[in-house]
C-alpha atoms as a PDB file:
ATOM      1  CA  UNK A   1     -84.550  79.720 -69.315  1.00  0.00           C
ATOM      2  CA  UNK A   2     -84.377  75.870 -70.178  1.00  0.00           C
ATOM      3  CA  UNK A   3     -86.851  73.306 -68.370  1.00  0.00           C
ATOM      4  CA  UNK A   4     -83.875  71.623 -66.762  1.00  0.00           C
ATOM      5  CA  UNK A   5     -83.227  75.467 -65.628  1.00  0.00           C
ATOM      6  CA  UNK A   6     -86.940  75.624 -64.156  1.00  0.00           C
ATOM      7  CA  UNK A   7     -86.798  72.317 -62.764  1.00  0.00           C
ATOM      8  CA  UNK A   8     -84.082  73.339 -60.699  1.00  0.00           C
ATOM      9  CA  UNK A   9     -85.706  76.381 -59.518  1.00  0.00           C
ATOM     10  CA  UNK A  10     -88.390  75.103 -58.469  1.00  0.00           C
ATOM     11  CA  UNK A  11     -86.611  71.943 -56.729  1.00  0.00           C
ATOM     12  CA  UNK A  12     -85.099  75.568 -54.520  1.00  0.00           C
ATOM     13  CA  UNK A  13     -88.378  76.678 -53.861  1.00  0.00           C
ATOM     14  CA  UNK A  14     -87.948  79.451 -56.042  1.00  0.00           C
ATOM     15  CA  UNK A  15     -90.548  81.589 -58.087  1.00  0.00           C
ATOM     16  CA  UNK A  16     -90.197  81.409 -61.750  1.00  0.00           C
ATOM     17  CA  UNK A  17     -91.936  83.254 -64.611  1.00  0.00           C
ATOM     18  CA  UNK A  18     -93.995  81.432 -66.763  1.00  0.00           C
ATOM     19  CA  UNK A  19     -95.481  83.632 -69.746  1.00  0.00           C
ATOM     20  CA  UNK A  20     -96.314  86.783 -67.802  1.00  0.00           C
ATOM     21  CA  UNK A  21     -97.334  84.972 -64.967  1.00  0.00           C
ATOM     22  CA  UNK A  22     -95.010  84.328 -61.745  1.00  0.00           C
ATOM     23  CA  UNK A  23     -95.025  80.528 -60.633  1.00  0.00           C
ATOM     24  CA  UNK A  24     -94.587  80.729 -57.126  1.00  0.00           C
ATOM     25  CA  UNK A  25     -94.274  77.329 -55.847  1.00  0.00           C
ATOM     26  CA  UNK A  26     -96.719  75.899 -53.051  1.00  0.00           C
ATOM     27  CA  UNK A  27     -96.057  71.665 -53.875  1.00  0.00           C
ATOM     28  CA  UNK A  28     -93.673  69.590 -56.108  1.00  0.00           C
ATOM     29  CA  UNK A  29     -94.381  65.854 -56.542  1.00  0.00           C
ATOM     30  CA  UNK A  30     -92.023  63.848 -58.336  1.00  0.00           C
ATOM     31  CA  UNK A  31     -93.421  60.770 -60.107  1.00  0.00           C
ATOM     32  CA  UNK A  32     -91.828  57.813 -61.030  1.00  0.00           C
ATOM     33  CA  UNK A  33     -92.962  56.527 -64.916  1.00  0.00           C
ATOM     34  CA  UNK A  34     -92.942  52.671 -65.563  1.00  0.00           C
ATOM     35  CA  UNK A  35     -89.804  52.865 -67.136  1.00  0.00           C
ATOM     36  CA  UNK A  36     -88.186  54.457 -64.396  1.00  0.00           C
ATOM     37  CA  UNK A  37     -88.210  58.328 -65.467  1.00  0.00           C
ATOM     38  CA  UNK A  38     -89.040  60.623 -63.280  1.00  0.00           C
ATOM     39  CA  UNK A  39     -92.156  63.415 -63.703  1.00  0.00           C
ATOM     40  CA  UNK A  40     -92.387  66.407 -61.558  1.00  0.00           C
ATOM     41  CA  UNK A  41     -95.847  68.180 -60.966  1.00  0.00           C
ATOM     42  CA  UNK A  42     -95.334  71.541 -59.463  1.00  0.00           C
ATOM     43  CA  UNK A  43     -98.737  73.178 -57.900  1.00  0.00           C
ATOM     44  CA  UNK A  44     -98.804  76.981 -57.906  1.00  0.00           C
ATOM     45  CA  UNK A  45    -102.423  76.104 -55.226  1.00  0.00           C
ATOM     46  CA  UNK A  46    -104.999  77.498 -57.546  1.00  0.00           C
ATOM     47  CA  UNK A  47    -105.579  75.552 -59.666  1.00  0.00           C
ATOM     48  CA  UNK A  48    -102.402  75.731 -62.027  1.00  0.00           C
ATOM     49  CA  UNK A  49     -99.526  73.441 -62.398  1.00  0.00           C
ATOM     50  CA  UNK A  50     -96.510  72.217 -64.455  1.00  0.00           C
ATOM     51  CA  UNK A  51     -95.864  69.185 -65.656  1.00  0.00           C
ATOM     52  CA  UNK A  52     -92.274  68.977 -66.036  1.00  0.00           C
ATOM     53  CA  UNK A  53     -90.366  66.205 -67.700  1.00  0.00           C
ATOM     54  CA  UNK A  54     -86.721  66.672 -67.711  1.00  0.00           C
ATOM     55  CA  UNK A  55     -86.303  63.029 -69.883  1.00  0.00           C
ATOM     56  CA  UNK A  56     -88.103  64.713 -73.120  1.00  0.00           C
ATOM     57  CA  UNK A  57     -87.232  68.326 -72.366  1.00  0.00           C
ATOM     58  CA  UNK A  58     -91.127  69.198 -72.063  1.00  0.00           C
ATOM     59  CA  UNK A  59     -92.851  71.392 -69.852  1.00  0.00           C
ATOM     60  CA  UNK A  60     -96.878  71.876 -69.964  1.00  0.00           C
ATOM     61  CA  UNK A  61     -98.688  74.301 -67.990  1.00  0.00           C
ATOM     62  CA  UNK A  62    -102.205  73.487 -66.839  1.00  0.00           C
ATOM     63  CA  UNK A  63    -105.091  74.876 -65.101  1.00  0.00           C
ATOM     64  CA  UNK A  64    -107.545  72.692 -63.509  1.00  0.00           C
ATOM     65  CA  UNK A  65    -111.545  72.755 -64.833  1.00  0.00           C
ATOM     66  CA  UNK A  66    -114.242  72.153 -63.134  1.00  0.00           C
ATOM     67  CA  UNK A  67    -116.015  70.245 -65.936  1.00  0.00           C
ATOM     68  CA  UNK A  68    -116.895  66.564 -66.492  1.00  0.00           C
ATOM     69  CA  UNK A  69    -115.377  65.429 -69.437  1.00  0.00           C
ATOM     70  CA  UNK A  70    -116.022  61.553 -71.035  1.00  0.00           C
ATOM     71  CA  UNK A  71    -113.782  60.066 -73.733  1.00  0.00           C
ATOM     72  CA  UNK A  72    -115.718  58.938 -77.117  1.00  0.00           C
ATOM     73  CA  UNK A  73    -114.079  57.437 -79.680  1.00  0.00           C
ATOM     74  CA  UNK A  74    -110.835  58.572 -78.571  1.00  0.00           C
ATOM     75  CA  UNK A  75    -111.813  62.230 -78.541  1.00  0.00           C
ATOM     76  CA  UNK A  76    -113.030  64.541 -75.853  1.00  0.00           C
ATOM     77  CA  UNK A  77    -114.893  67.778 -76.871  1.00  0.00           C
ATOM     78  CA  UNK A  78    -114.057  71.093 -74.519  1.00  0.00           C
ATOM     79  CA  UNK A  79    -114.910  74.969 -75.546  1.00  0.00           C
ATOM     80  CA  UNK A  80    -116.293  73.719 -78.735  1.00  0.00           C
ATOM     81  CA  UNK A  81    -113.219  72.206 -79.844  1.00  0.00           C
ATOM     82  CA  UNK A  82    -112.260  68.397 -80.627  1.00  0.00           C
ATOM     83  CA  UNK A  83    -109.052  66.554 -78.644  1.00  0.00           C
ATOM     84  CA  UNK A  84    -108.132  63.555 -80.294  1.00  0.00           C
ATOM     85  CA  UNK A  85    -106.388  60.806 -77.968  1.00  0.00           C
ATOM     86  CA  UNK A  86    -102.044  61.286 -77.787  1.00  0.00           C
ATOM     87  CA  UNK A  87    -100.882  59.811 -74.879  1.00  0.00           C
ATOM     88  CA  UNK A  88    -101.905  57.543 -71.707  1.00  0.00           C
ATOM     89  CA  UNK A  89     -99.594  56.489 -68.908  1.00  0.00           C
ATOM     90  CA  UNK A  90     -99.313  55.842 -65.071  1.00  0.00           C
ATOM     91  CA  UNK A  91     -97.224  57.475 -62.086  1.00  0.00           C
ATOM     92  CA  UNK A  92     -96.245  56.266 -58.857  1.00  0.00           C
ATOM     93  CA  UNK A  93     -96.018  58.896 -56.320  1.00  0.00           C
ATOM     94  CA  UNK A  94     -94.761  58.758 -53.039  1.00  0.00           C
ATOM     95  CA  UNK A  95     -96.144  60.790 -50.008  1.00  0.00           C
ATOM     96  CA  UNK A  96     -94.054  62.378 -47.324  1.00  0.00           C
ATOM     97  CA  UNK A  97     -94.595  59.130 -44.844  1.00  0.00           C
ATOM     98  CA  UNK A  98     -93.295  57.014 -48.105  1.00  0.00           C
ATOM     99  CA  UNK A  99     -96.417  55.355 -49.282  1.00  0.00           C
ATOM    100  CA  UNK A 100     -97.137  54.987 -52.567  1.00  0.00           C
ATOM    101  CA  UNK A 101     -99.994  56.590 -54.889  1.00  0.00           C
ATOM    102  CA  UNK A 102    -100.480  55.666 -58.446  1.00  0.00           C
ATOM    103  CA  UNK A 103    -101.967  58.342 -61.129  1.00  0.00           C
ATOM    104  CA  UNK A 104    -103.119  57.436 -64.281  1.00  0.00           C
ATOM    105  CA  UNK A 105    -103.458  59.793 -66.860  1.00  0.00           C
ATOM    106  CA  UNK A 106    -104.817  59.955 -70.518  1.00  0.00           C
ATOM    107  CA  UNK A 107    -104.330  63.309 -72.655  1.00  0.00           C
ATOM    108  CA  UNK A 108    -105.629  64.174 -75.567  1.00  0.00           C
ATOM    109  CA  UNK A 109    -104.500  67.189 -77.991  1.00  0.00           C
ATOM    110  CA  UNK A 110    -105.890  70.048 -80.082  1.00  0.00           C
ATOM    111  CA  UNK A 111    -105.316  70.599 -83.569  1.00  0.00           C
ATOM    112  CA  UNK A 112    -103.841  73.743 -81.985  1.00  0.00           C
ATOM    113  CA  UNK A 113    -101.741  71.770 -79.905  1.00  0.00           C
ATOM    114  CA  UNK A 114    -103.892  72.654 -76.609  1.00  0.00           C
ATOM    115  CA  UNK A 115    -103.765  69.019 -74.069  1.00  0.00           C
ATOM    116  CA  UNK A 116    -106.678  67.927 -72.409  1.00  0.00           C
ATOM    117  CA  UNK A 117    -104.714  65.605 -69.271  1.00  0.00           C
ATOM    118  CA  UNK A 118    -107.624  63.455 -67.288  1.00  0.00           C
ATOM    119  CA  UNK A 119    -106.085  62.148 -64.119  1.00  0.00           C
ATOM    120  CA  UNK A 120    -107.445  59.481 -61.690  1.00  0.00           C
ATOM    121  CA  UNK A 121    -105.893  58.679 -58.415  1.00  0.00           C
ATOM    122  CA  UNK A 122    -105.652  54.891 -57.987  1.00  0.00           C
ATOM    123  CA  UNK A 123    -106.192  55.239 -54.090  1.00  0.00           C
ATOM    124  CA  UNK A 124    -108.960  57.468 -54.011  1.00  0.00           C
ATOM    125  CA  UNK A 125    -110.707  56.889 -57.091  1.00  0.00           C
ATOM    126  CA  UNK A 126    -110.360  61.274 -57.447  1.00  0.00           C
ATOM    127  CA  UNK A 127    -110.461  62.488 -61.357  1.00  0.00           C
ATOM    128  CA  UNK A 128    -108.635  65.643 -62.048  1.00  0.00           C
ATOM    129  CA  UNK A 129    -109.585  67.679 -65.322  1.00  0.00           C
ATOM    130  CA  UNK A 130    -107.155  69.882 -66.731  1.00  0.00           C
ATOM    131  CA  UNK A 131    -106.251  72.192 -69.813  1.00  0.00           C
ATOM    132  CA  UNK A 132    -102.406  72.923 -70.674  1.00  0.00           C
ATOM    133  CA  UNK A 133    -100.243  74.176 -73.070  1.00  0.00           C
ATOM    134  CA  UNK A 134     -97.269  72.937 -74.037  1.00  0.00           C
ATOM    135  CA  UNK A 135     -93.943  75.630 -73.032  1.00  0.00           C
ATOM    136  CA  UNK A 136     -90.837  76.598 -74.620  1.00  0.00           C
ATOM    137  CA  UNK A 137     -87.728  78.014 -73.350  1.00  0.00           C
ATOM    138  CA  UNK A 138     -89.056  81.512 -74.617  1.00  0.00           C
ATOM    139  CA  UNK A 139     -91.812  80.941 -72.332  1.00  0.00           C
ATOM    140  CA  UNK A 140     -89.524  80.970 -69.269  1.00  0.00           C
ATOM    141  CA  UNK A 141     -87.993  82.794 -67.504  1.00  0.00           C
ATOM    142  CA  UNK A 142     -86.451  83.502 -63.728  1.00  0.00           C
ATOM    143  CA  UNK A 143     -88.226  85.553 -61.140  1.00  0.00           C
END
């Protein structure tokens, strides 16, 4: 199953199988990036989502921790392993009433290609943890 294939599966409201896990969708939030791309985070409610953008074809699964984590030097240390920095951006999101939320979010990556994501909500000052990995069509499939 491709991401764009997922994407629209989930834009249906339908269940999808990630690994050997069924994705069944409870939200999907679709950001807009400062160059005008869109994002779409898809929460499964416990704790796991997608991050699914259909502009680079990439799709990262993640599971929320409950752990503080603090940047130093560009690295962030989690289950005895190092992340270096890869990749910081910002999100507008919009609501259901239409107002306007803006995420940032810094990741940083494994040498085993495992992504640390931090994400702070501009509004609320809230800091999300997670812990992905990144997913390939093999990964996916439908329900």
């Amino acid at each position: 199953m491709t991401i764009k294939e997922v994407l629209e599966a989930l834009q249906r409201e339908s269940p999808v199988v990630v690994g050997d896990t069924t994705f069944e969708l409870r939200s999907l939030d679709k950001l807009t990036l400062p160059a005008g791309e869109f994002v779409y985070w898809a929460s499964k409610g416990d704790g796991t989502w997608l991050s699914v953008d259909p502009s680079s074809d990439e799709m990262i699964m993640f599971e929320d921790i409950n752990e503080e984590l603090e940047p130093e030097d560009d690295t962030v240390v989690y289950g005895g392993e190092d992340y270096e920095f890869s990749y910081e951006d910002s999100a507008t999101m919009k609501n259901e009433e239409g107002e306007e939320t803006v995420m940032h979010f810094r990741e940083f990556e494994s040498t085993s290609g495992d992504i640390i994501r931090i994400t702070e909500n501009e509004s609320t000052g809230d800091i999300r943890i997670s812990v992905g990995t990144k997913l390939t069509d093999d990964d996916l499939q439908s329900a």
